[in-house]
Protein backbone atom coordinates (compact mmCIF):
# COMPACT_ATOMS: atom_id res chain seq x y z
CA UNK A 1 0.00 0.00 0.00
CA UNK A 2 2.71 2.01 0.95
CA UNK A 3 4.31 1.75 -3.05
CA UNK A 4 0.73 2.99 -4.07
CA UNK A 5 0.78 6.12 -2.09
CA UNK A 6 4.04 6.91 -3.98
CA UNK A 7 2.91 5.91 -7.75
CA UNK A 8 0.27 8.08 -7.15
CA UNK A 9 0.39 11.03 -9.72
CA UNK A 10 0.75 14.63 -8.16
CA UNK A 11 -1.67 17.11 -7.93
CA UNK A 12 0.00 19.64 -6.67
CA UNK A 13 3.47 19.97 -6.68
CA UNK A 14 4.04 22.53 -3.39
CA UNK A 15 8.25 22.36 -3.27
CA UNK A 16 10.84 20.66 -4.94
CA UNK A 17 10.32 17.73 -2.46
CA UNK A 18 6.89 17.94 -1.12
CA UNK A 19 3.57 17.02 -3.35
CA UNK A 20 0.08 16.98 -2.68
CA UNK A 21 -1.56 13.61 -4.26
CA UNK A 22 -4.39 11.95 -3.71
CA UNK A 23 -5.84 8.01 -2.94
CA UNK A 24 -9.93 7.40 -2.92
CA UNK A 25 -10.29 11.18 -3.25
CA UNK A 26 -8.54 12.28 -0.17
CA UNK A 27 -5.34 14.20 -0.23
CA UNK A 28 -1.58 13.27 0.96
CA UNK A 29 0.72 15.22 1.22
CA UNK A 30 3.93 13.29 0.06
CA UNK A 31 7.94 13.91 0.98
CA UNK A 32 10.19 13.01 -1.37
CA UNK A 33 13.44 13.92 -0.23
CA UNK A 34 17.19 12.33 -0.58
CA UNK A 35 17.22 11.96 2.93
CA UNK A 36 13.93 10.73 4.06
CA UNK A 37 10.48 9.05 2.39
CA UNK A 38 7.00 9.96 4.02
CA UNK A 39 3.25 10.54 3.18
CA UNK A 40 0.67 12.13 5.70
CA UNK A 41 -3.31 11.82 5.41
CA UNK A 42 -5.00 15.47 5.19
CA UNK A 43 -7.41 13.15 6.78
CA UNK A 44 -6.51 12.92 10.57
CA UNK A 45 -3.44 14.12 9.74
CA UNK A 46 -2.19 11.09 9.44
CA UNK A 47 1.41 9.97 9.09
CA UNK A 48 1.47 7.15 7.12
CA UNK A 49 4.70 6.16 6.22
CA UNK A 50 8.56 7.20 7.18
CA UNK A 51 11.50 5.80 5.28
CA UNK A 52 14.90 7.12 6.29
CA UNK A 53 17.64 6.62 3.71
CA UNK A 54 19.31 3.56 3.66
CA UNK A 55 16.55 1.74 5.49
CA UNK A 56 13.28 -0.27 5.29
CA UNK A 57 10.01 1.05 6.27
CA UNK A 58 9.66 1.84 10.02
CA UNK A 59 5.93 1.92 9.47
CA UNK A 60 2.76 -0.22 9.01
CA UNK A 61 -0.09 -0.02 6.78
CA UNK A 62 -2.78 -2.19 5.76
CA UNK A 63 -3.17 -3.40 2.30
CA UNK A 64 -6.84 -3.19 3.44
CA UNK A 65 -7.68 0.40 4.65
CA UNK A 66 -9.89 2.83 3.43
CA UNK A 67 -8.91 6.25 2.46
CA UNK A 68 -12.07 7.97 2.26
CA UNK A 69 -12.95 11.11 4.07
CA UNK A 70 -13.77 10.68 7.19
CA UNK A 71 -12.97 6.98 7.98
CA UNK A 72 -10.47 5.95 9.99
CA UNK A 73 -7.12 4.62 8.47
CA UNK A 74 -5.30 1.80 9.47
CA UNK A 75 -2.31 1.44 10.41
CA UNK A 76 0.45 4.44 9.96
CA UNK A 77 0.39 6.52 13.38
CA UNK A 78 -3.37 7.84 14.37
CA UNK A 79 -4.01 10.44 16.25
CA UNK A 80 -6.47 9.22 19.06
CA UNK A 81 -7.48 12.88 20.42
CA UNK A 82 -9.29 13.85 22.72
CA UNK A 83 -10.01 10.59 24.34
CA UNK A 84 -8.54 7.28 23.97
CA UNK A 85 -10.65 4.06 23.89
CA UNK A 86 -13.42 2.45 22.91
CA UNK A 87 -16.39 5.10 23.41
CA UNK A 88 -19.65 3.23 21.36
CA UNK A 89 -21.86 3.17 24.74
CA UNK A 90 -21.75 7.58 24.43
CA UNK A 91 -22.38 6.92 20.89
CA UNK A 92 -18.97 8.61 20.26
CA UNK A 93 -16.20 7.48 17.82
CA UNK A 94 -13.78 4.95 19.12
CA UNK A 95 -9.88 7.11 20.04
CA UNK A 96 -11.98 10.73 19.60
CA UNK A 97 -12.32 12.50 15.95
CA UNK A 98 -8.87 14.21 15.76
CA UNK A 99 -8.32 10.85 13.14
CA UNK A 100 -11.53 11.38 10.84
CA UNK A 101 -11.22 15.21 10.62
CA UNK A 102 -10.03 16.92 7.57
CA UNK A 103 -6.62 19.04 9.10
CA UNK A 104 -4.75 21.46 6.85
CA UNK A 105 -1.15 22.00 6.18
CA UNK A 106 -0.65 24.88 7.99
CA UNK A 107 3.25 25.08 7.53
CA UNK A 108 6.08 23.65 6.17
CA UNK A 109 9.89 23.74 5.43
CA UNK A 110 12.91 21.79 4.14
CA UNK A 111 16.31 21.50 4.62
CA UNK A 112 19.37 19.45 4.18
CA UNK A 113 18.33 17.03 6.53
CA UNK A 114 14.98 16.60 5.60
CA UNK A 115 11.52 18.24 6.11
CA UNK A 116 8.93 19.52 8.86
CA UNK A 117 5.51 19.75 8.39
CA UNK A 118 2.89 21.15 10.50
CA UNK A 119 -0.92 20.74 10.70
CA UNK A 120 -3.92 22.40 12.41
CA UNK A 121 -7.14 21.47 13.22
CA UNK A 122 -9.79 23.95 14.63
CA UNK A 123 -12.93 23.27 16.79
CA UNK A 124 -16.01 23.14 14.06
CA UNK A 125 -19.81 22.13 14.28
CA UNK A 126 -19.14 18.28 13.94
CA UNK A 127 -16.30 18.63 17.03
CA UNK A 128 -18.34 20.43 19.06
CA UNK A 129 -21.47 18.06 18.38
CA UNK A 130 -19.36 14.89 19.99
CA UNK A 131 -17.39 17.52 22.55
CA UNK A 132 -18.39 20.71 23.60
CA UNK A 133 -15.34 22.44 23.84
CA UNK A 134 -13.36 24.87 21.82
CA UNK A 135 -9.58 23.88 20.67
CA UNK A 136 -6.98 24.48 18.28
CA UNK A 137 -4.82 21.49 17.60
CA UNK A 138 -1.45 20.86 15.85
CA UNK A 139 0.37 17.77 14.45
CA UNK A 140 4.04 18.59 13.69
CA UNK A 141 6.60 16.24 11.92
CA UNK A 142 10.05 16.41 11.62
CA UNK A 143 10.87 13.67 9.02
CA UNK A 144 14.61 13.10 8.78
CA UNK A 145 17.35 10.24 9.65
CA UNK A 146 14.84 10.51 12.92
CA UNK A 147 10.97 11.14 13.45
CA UNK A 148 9.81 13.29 15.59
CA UNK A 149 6.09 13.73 16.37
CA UNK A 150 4.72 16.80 18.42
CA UNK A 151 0.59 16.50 19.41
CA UNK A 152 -0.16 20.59 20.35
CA UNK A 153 -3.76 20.99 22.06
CA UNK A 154 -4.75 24.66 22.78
CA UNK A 155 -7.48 25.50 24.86
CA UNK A 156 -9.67 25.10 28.37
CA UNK A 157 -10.27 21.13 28.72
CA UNK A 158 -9.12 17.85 30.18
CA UNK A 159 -8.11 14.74 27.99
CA UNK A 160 -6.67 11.40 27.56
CA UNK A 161 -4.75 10.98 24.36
CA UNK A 162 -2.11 8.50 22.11
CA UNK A 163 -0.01 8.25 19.42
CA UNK A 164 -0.94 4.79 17.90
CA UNK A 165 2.31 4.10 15.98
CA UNK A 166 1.73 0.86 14.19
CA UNK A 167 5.47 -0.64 13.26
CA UNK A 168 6.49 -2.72 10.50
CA UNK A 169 8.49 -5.93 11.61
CA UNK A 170 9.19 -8.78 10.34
CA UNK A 171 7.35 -11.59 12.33
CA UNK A 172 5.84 -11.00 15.24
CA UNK A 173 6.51 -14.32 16.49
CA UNK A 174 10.08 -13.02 16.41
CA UNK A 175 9.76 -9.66 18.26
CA UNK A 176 10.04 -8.26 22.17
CA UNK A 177 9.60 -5.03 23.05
CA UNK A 178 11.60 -3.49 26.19
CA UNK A 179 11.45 -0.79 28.48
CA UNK A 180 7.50 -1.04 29.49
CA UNK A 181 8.16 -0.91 33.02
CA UNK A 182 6.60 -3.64 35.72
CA UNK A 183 2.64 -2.66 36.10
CA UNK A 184 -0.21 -3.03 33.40
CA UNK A 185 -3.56 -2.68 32.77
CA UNK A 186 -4.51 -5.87 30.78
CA UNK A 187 -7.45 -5.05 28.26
CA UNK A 188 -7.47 -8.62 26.93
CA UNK A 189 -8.40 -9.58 30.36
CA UNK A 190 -11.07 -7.23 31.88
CA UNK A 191 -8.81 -4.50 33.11
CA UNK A 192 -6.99 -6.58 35.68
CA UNK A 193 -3.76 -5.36 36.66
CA UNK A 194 -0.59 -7.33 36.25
CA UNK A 195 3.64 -7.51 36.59
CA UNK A 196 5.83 -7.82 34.13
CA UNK A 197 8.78 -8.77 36.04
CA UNK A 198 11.37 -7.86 33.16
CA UNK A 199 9.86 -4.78 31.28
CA UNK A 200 10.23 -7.42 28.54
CA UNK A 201 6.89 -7.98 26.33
CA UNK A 202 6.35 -10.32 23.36
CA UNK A 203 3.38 -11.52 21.48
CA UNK A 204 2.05 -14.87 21.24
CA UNK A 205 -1.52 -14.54 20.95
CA UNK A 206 -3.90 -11.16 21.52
CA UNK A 207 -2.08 -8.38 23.40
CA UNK A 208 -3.31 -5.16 24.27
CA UNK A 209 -1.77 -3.49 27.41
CA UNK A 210 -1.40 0.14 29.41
CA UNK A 211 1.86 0.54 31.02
CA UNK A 212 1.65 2.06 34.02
CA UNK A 213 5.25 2.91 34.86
CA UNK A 214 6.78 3.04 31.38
CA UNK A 215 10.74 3.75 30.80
CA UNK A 216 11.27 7.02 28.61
CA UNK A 217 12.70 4.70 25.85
CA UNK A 218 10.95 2.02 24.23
CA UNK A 219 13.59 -0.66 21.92
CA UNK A 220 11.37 -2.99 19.67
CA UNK A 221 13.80 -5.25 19.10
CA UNK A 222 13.10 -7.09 15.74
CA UNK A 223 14.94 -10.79 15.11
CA UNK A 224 13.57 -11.02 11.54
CA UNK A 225 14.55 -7.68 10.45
CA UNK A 226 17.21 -7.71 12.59
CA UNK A 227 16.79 -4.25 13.64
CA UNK A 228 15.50 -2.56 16.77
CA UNK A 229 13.45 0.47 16.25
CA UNK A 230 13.70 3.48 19.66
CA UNK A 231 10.61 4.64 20.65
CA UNK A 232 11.46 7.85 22.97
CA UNK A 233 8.08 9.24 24.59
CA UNK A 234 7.81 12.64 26.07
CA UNK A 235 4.64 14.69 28.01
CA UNK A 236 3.09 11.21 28.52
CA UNK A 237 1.80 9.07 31.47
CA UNK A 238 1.52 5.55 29.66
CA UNK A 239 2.77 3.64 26.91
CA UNK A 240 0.28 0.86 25.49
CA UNK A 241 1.44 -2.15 23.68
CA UNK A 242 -1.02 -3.97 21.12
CA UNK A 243 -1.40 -6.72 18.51
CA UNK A 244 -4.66 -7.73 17.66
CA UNK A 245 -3.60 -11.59 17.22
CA UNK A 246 -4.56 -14.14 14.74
CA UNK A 247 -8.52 -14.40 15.60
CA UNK A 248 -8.84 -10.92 15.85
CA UNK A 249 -6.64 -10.11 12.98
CA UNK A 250 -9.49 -11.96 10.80
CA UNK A 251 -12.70 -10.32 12.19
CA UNK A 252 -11.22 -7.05 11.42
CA UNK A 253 -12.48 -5.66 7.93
CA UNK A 254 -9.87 -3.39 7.41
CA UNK A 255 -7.04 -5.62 8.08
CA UNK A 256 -5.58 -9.19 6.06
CA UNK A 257 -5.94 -11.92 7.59
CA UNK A 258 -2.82 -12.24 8.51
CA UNK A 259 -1.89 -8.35 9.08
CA UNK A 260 -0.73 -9.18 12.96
CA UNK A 261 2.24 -11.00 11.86
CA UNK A 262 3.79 -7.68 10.65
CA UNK A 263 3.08 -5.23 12.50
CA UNK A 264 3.09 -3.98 16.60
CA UNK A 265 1.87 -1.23 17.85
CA UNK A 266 3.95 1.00 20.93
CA UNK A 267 2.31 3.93 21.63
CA UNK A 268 3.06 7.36 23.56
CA UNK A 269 -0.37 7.29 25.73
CA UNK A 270 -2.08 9.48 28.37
CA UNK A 271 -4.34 7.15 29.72
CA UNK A 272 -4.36 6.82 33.65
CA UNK A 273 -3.86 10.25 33.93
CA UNK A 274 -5.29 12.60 31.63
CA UNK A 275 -3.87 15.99 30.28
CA UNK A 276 -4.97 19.48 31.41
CA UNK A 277 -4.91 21.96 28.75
CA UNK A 278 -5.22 25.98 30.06
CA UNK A 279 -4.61 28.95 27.43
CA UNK A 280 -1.44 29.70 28.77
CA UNK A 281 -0.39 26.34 28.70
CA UNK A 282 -0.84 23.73 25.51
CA UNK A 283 -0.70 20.21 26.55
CA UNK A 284 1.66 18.17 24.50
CA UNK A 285 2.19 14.48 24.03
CA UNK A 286 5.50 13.39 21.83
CA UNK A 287 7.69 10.80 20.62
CA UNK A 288 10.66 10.31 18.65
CA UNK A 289 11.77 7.38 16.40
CA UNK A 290 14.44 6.03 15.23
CA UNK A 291 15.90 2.68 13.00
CA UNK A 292 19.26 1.34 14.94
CA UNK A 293 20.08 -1.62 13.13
CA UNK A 294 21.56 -4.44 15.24
């Protein structure tokens, strides 16, 4: 899917190394730079791939997705804003709306190195139907030999909040993940709290986790690829580790059958604790990511 977004004729060409394209009538804004390969969604404003040079993807994206306006795209990194979690008993979209809204590219620049581009999203009727607050809300991304993501919330308001980075790996039978700390919450099991003794997490079967007492540094270490991918997380309260599993996997409609066994999601979360936002003070939630190879 990822090769699609890129043999997608441009629209628009807006620099030398940035183009606006589009899939199922929705627009991406594509970076093609010597440095570093990326697309982002208009729609959620949605990174959905990051190549540096001389490596493979770092990101995952489903084969099956939809595109459309307003639907919510799997895989890449969603934004879940301003809650996080299921929310169908309110009648409210699952991970909040900040991932079906149309954003706009409210700034961008290029260098050596590679490029940063920012996006905004603004309180409108359809926000304030599901939330009654006002906001103003930016996604910056500084895509380089690195990738840094910056989540900006302006306003008066309390919320919880994730970065939902789906990773490409090889085999998931063949990947841990360290530095999750010793508590959880265990979704897959009621919301019973657990140890893990080790900060050490792998993924036989259905996995979907809140770390309570996270290190600042994530490693997914990767035997297949044989790389390990550093997941630093900044502003944040929780990381939250997921795979959907093979049963799972196949009940989902915007997924292959088999999408678990390359992908696993580690994601910069405020969930226990959620953020205070105050005019004078934006909350932020962050992360920065990185391909060492091993």
């Amino acid at each position: 899917m990822i090769n699609k977004i890129f043999a997608l004729p441009v629209v628009e060409q807006l620099t030398p190394v940035l183009s606006r394209r589009q899939i199922d009538g929705a627009d991406v804004i594509v970076v093609d730079h010597p440095r570093v390969k990326a697309s982002v969604a208009l729609n959620g404003a949605h990174l959905l791939s990051w190549k540096p040079e001389g490596e493979e993807e770092a990101l995952w994206l489903s084969d099956a997705t939809s595109f459309k306006k307003g639907a919510a795209i799997r895989g890449g990194v969603p934004i879940c804003w301003p809650w996080f979690g299921p929310a169908a008993q309110q009648g409210l979209p699952a991970h909040g709306f900040a991932r079906n809204q149309q954003w706009r590219l409210k700034a961008h620049n290029e260098d050596d190195n590679g490029a940063v581009l920012t996006f905004e999203l603004q309180a409108n009727d359809d926000t304030r139907a599901l939330w009654p607050h006002d906001f103003t809300l930016y996604a910056r991304f500084k895509l380089g030999k690195t990738c840094e993501i910056e989540l900006e919330a302006h306003g008066e308001f309390e919320t919880t909040a994730a970065l939902h980075t789906y990773f490409h790996v090889g085999d998931i039978a063949a990947v841990k993940v360290s530095g999750f700390g010793d508590r959880f919450i265990d979704k897959v099991d009621g919301g019973k709290e657990g140890l893990l003794s080790d900060g050490v997490q792998t993924f036989p079967d259905r996995t979907d986790r809140v770390y309570l007492n996270p290190e600042a540094c994530s490693v997914i270490h990767d035997g297949a690829l044989k790389r390990n991918i550093e997941v630093v997380h900044r502003h944040h309260s929780n990381v939250v580790g997921w795979n959907p599993g093979p049963a799972l996997s196949i009940s989902m409609g915007d997924m292959p059958d088999d999408g678990y066994k390359t992908f696993v999601c580690v994601e910069t979360a405020c969930v226990s604790v959620p953020q205070k936002a105050a005019e004078e003070k934006p909350s932020r939630l962050a992360q920065t990511i990185r391909v060492v190879k091993r």
